[in-house]
Protein backbone atom coordinates (compact mmCIF):
# COMPACT_ATOMS: atom_id res chain seq x y z
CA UNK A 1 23.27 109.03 87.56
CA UNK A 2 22.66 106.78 90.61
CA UNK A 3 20.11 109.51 91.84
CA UNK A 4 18.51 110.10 88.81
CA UNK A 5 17.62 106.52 89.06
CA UNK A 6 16.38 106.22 92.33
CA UNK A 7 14.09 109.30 91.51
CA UNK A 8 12.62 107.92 88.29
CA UNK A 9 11.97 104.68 89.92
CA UNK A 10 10.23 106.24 92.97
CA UNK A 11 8.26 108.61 90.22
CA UNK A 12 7.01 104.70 88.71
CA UNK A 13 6.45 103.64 92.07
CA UNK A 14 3.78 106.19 92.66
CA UNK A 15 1.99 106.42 89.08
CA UNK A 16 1.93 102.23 89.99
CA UNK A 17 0.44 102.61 93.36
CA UNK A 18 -2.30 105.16 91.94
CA UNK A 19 -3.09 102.81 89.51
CA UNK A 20 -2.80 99.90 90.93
CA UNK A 21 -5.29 101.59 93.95
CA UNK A 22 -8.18 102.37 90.89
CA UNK A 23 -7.92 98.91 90.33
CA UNK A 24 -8.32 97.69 94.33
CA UNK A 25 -10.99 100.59 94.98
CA UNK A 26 -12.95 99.77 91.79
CA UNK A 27 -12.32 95.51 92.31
CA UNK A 28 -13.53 96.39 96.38
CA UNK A 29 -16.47 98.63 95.88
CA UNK A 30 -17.74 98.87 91.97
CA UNK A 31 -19.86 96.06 91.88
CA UNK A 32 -21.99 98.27 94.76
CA UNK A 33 -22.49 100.50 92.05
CA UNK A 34 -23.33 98.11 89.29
CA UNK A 35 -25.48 96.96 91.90
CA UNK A 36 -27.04 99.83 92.05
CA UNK A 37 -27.49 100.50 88.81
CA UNK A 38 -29.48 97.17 88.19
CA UNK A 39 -26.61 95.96 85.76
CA UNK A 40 -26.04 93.21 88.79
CA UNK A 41 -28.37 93.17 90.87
CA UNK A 42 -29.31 89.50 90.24
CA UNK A 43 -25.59 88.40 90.23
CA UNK A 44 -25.01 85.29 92.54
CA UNK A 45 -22.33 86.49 94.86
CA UNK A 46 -19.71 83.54 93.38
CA UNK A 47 -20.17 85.82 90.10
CA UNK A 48 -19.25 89.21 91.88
CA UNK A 49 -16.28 87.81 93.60
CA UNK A 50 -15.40 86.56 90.18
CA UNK A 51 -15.75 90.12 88.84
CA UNK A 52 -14.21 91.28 91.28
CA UNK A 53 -10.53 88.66 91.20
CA UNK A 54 -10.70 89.82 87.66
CA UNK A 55 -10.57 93.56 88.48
CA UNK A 56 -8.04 92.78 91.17
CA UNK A 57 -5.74 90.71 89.02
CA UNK A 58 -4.89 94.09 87.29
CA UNK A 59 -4.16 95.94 90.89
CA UNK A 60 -1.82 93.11 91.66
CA UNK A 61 0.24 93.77 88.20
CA UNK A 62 0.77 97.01 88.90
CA UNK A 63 0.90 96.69 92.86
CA UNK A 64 3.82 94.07 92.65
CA UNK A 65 5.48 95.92 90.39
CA UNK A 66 5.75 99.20 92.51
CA UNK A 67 6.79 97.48 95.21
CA UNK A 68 9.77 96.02 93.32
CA UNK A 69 10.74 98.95 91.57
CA UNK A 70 10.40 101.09 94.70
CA UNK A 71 11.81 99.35 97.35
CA UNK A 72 15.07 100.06 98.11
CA UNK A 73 16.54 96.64 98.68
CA UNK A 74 16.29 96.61 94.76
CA UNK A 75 17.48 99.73 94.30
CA UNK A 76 14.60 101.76 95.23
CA UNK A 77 14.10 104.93 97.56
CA UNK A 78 11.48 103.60 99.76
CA UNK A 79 11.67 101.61 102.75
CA UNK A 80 8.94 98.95 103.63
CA UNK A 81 7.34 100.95 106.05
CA UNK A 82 7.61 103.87 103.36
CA UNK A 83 5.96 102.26 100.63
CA UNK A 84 3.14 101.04 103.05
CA UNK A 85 2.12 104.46 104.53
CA UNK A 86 2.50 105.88 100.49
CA UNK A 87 -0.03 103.40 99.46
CA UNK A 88 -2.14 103.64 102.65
CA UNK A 89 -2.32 107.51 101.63
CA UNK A 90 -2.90 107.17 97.94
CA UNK A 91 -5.62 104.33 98.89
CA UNK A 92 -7.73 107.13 100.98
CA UNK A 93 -7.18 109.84 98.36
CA UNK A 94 -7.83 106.93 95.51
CA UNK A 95 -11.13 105.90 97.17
CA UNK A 96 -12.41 109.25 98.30
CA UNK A 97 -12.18 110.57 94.55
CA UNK A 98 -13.75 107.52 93.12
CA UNK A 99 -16.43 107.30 96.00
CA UNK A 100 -17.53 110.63 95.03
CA UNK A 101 -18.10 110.09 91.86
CA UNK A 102 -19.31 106.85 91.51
CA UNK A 103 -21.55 107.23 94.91
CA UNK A 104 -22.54 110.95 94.68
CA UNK A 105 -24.65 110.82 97.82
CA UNK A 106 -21.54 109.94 99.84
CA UNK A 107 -20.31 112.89 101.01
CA UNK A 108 -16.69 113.59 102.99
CA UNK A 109 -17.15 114.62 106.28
CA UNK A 110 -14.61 116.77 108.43
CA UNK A 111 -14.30 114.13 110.66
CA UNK A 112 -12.53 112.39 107.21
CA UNK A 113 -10.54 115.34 106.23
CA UNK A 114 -9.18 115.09 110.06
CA UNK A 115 -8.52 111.56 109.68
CA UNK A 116 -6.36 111.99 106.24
CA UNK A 117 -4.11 114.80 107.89
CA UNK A 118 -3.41 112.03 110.36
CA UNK A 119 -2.57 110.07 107.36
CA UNK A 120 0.05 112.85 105.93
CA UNK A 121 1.18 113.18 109.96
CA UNK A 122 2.10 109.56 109.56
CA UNK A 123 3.94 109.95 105.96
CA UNK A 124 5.96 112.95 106.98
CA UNK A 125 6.72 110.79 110.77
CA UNK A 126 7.85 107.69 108.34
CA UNK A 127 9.91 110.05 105.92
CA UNK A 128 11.62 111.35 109.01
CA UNK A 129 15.43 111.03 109.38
């Protein structure tokens, strides 16, 4: 029972870190694109940092959230250092998805495809026993 526990709340953990990481990527770099688009251009920047604490009020409620239900000083499977590498890694895969899409002409690199396997490197090192 214990372990079936520990694996649903790690399984919340990481469906909250994804989400809460479309929040962050869209609160950090979507007004670029509705800057872009016109739709803000002519925003004073007090306005877009509002925008963008709004946006990133909804990252922190599902950011806080992981991190409670994941750690494993409440239960969780993850150690600190655990849950920061996971969210480092879904924050790069996150952000290179959105990027794409929302700024088509910014193309991945294999420079950035090395750098991410450095990334997994550093999950599997963490994960180590």
């Amino acid at each position: 029972m214990h372990s079936n526990y520990n694996e649903m709340n790690g399984l919340y953990t990481i469906l909250l870190l994804i989400l809460s990481n479309i929040f962050m990527t869209l609160a950090w770099y979507g007004h670029l694109r509705l800057q872009q688009s016109g739709f803000s251009s002519n925003w004073p920047l007090i306005i877009v940092i509002a925008f963008s604490w709004l946006i990133a009020f909804f990252e922190y409620c599902c950011q806080v959230p992981a991190n409670r239900l994941g750690f494993v000083g409440n239960g969780g499977p993850f150690s600190l250092v655990q849950l920061k590498v996971i969210q480092e890694c879904i924050s790069l895969i996150v952000f290179a998805v959105i990027a794409n899409f929302l700024f088509q002409n910014q193309s991945l690199h294999w420079n950035h495809a090395a750098a991410f396997l450095c990334l997994v490197a550093a999950v599997y090192f963490v994960f180590m026993k």
